[in-house]
Each structure stands twice: as C-alpha cells, then as structure tokens.
C-alpha atoms as a PDB file:
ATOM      1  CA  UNK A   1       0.000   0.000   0.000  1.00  0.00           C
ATOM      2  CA  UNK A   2       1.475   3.476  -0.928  1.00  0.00           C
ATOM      3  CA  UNK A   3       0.783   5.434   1.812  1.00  0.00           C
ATOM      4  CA  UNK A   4       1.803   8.880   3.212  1.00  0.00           C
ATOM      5  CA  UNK A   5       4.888   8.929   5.964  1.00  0.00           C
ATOM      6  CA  UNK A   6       4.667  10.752   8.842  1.00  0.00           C
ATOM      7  CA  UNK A   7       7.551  13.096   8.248  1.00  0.00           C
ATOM      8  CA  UNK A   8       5.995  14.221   4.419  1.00  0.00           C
ATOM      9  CA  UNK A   9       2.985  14.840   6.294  1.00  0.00           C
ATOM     10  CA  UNK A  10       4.183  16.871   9.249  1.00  0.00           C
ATOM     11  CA  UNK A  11       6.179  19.084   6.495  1.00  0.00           C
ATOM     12  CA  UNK A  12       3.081  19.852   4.725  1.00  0.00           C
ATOM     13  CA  UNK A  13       0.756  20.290   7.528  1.00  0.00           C
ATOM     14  CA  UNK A  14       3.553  22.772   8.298  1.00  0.00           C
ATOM     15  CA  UNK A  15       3.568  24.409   5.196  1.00  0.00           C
ATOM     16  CA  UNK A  16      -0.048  24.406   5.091  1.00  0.00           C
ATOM     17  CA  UNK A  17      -0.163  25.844   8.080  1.00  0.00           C
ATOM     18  CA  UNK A  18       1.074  29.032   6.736  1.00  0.00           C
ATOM     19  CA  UNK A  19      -0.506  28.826   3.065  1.00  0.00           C
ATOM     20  CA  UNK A  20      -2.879  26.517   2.858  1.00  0.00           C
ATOM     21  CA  UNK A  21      -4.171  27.359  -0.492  1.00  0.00           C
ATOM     22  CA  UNK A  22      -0.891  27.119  -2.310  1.00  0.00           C
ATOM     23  CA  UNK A  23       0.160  24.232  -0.996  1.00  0.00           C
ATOM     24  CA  UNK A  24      -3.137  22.505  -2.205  1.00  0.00           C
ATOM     25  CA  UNK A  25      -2.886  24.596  -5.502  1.00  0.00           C
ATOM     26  CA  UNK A  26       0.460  23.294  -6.251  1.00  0.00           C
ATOM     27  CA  UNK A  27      -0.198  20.264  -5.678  1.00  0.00           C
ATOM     28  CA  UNK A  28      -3.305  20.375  -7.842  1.00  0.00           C
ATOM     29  CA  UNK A  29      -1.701  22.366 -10.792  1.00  0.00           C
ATOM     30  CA  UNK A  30       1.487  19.570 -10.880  1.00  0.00           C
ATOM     31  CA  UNK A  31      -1.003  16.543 -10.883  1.00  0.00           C
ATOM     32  CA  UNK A  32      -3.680  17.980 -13.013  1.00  0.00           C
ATOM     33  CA  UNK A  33      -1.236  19.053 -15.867  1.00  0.00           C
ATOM     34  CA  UNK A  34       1.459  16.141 -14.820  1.00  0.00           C
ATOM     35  CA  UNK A  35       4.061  19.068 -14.454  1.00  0.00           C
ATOM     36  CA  UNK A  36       6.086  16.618 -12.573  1.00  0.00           C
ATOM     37  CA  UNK A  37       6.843  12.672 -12.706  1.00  0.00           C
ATOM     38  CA  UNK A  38       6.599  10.333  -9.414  1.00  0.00           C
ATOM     39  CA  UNK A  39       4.200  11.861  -7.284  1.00  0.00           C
ATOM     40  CA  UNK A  40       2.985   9.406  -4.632  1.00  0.00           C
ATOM     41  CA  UNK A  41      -0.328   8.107  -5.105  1.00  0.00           C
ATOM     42  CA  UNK A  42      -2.003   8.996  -2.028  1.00  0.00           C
ATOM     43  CA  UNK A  43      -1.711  12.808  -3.475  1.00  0.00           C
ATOM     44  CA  UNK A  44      -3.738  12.067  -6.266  1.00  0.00           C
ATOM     45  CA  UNK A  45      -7.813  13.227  -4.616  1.00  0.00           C
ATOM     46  CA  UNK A  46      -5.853  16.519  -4.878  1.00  0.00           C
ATOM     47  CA  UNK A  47      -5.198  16.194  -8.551  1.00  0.00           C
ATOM     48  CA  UNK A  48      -8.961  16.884  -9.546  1.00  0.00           C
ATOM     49  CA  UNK A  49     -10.418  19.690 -11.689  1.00  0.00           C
ATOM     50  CA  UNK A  50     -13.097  20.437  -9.045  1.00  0.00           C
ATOM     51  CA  UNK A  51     -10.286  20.318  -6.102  1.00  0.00           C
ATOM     52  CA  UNK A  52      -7.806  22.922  -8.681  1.00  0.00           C
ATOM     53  CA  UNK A  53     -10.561  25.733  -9.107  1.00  0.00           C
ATOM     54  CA  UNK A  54     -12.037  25.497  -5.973  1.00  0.00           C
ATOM     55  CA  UNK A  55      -8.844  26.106  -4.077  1.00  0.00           C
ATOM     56  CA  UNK A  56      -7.092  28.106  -6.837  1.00  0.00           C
ATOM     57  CA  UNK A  57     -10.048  30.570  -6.349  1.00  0.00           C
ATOM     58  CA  UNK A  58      -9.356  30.811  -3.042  1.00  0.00           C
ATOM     59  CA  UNK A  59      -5.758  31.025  -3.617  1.00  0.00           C
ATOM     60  CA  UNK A  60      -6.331  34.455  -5.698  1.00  0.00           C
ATOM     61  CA  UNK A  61      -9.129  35.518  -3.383  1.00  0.00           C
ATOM     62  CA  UNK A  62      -6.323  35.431  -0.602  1.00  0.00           C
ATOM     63  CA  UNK A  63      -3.342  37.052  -2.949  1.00  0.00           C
ATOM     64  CA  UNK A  64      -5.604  40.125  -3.091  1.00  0.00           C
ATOM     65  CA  UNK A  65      -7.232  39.912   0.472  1.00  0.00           C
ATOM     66  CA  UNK A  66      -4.095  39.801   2.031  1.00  0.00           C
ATOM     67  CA  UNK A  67      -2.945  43.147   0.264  1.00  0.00           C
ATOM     68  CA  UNK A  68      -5.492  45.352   1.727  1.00  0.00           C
ATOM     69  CA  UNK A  69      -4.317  46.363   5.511  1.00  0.00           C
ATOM     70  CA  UNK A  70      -7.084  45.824   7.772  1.00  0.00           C
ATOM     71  CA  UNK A  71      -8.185  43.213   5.484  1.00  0.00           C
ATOM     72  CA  UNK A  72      -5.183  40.936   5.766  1.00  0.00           C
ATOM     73  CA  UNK A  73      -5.619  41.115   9.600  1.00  0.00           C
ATOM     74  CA  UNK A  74      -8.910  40.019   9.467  1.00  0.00           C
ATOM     75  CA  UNK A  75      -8.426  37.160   6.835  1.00  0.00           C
ATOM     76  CA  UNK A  76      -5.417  35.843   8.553  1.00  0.00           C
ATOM     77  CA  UNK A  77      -6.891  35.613  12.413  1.00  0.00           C
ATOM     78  CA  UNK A  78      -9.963  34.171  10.692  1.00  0.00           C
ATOM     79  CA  UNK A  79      -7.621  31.196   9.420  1.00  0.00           C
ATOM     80  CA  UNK A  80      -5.994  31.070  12.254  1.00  0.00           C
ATOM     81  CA  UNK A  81      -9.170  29.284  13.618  1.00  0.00           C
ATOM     82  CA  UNK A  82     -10.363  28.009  10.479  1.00  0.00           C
ATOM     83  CA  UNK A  83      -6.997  26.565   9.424  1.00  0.00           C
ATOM     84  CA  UNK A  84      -6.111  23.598  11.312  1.00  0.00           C
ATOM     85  CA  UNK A  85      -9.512  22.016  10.520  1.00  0.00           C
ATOM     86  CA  UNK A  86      -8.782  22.722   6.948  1.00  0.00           C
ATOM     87  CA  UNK A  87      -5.558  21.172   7.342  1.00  0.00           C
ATOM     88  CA  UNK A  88      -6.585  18.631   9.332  1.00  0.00           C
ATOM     89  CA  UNK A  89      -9.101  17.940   6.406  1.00  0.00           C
ATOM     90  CA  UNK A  90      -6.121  17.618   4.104  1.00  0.00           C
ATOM     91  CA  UNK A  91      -4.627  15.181   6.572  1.00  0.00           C
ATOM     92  CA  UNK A  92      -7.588  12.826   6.542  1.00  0.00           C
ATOM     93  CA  UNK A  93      -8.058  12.874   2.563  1.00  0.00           C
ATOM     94  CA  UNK A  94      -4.237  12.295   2.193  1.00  0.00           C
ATOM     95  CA  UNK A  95      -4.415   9.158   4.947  1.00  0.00           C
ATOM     96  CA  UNK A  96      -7.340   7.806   3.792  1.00  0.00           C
ATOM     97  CA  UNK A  97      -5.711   4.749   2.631  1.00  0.00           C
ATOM     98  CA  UNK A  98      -4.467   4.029   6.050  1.00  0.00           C
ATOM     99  CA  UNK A  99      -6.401   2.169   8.807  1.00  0.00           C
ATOM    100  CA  UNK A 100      -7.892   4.063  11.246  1.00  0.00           C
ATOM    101  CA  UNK A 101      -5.561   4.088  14.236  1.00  0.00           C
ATOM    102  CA  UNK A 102      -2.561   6.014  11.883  1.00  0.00           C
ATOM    103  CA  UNK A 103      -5.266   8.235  10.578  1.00  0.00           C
ATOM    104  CA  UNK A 104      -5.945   9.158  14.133  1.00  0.00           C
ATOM    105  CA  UNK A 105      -2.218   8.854  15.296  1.00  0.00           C
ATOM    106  CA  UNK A 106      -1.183  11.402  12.654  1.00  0.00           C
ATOM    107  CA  UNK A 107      -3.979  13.388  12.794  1.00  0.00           C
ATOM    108  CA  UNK A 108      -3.556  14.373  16.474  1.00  0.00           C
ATOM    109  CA  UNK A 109       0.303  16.054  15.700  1.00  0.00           C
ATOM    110  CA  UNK A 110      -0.445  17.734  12.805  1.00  0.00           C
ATOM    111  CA  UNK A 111      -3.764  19.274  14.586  1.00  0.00           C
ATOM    112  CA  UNK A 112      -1.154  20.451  16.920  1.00  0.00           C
ATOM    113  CA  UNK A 113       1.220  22.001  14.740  1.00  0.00           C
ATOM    114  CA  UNK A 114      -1.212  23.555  12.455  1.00  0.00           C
ATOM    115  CA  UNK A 115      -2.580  25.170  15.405  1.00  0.00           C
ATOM    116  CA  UNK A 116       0.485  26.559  16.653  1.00  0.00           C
ATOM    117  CA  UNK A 117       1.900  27.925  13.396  1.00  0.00           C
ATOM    118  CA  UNK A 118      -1.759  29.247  12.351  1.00  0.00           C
ATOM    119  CA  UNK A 119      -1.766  31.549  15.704  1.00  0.00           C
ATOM    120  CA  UNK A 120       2.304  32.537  15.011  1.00  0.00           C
ATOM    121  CA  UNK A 121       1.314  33.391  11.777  1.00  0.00           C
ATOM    122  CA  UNK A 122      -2.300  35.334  12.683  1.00  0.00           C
ATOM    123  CA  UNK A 123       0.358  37.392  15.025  1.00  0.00           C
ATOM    124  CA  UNK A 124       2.790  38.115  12.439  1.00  0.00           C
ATOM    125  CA  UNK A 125       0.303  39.169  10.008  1.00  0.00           C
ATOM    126  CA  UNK A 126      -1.188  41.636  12.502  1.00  0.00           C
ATOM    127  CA  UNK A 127       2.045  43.208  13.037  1.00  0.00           C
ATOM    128  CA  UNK A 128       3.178  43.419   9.115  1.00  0.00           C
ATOM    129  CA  UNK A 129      -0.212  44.198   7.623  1.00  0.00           C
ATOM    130  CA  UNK A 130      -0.280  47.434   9.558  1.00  0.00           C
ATOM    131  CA  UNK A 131       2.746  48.175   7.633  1.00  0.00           C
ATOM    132  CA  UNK A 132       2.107  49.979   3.937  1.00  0.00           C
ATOM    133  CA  UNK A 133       3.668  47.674   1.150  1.00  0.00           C
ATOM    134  CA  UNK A 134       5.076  45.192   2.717  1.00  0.00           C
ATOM    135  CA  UNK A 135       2.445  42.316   2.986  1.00  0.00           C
ATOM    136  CA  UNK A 136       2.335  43.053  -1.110  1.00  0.00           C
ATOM    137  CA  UNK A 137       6.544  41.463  -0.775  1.00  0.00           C
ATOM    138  CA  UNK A 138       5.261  38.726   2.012  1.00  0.00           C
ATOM    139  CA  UNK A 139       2.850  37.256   0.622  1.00  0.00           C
ATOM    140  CA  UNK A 140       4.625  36.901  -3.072  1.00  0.00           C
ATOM    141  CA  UNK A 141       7.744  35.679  -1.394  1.00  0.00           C
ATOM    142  CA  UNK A 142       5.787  33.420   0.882  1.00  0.00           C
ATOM    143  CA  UNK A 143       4.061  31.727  -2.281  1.00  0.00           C
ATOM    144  CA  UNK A 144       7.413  30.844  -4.201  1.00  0.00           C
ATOM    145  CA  UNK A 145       9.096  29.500  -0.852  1.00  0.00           C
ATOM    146  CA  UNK A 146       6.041  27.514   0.171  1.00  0.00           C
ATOM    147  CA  UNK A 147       5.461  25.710  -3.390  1.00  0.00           C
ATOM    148  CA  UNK A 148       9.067  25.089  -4.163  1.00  0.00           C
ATOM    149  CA  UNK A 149       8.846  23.042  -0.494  1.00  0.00           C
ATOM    150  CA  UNK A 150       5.940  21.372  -1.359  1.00  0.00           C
ATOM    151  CA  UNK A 151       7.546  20.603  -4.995  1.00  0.00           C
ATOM    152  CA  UNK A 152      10.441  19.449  -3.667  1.00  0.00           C
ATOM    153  CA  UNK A 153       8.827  17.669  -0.704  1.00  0.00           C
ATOM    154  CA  UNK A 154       5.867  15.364  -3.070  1.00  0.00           C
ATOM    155  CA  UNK A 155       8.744  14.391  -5.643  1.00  0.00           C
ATOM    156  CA  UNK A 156      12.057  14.671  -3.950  1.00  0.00           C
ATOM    157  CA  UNK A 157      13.269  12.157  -6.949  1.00  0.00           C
ATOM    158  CA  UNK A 158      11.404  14.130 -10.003  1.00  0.00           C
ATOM    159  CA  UNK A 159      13.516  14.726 -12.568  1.00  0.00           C
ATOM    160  CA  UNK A 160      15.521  17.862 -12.537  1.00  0.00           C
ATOM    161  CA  UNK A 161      13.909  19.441 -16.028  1.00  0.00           C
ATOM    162  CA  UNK A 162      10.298  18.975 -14.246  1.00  0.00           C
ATOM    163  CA  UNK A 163      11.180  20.694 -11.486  1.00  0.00           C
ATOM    164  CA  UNK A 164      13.043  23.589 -13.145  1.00  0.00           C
ATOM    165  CA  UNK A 165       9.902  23.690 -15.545  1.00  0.00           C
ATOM    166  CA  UNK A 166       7.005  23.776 -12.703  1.00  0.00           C
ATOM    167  CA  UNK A 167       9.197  26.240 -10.812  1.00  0.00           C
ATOM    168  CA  UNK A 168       9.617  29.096 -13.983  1.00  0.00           C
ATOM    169  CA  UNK A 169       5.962  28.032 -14.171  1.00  0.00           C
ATOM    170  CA  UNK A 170       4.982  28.830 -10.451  1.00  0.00           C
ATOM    171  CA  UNK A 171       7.305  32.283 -10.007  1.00  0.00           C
ATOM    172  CA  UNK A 172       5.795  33.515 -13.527  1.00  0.00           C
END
C-alpha cells in the first residue's frame, strides 16, 4: 500500500499551516497538468479539476485579500481558527488509505502544529499588515518559498527538467 509517511505529512501540515491554499494549488496544478513525474499516489484526490478551481479561487481571493491592511488582519486571524480544521481535512483525505488508528495517530500532531503555526502566523500578520507595502513582498515571497517546499517535498526524486519547468511556471 502506498501510503503517506509521517515526516511528508508533518512538512506539509507545516507548510499548510502558513498557506494553505498554495500548498493545495500546487499540488493540484502539478497533478492535473502532470508538471512533474513520481508523485505518490495517495496525493492524487488533490489532482482533480473540481479540487484545482475550488482552491485556486481561493488562492487568488487570498493574494488580493491579504494586500489590503485591515483586510489581511482580518483574513489571517480568521484562518488562524479556520486553518487547522482545513488542514486537518487535508490530513484525513491524504491518509485515507491508512487504517484508522494512523489516521488518528497522525492526525492528532499535525492538529497540533497547524494550530500553533496558524496563531504565530495570525500574530505576524497583525504586526506586518499594519505596515504599507510590505504584505504586497510577504505574501509573493511566501508563495514561491512555500510551493518550491511542497515541490520538492511530493517528488524529492522528479527529474531535474520537471522541477526547473514547474518552478519558472509557479514564479511567472
């Protein structure tokens, strides 16, 4: 059975933890067009039509959000609650495959982390969205770093071309 290790996981509850949405998007985008070779299958509920406009919506309904001041403040403490259930969510669909004491056994940690990191990050976004500009440079900088993790992460053994493609792709 191809199923999901605990230390993948933990990295992308982590990194979903601070953008959901891309994480889900890039993972989306890279199975829906096959961007990159080698992806487990236990990723693949994620590589759905439905599951890439639903989220990529979202995704560009945040990027502009999260460049209006007292906006951003309110969107991010809102997903600092909402978060970890999403993520938590993402944990389930990704474990489905497993029985039901790992499901619960990873689920438990990564409802942990994602809590932690969502309330870090609901604090640092109040603190830099009071600040003119600079959540425009955050959150574009945040976007490349968190989906060239979660590229390298899903296909640590993809072939170099694939990644170097996805990645012009992704920063364009």
């Amino acid at each position: 059975m191809n199923e999901i290790d605990f230390s993948t996981l933990m990295w992308l509850v982590g990194l979903a933890s601070i953008d959901l949405y891309a994480v889900i998007c890039v993972i989306s985008f890279s199975l829906y067009f096959n961007l990159i070779s080698g992806i487990p299958t236990f990723f693949h509920p994620l590589g759905s039509l439905s599951c890439l406009i639903i989220f990529g919506i979202i995704y560009i309904v945040e990027h502009f959000v999260e460049k209006i001041p007292g906006a951003a403040i309110a969107w991010n403490w809102f997903h600092a609650i909402a978060k970890p259930i999403t993520v938590l969510i993402l944990v389930l669909i990704l474990a489905f495959e497993m029985d039901s004491f790992k499901i619960g056994l990873y689920a438990i940690p990564a409802l942990i982390l994602s809590v932690i990191i969502s309330v870090l990050d609901g604090k640092i976004w109040t603190i830099l969205g009071a600040i003119p500009v600079v959540p425009i440079f955050v959150t574009i900088i945040e976007d490349i770093i968190v989906g060239l993790m979660v590229i390298k992460k899903i296909a640590p053994h993809a072939k170099v071309a694939a990644l170097k493609a996805s990645s012009f792709i992704f920063i364009s």
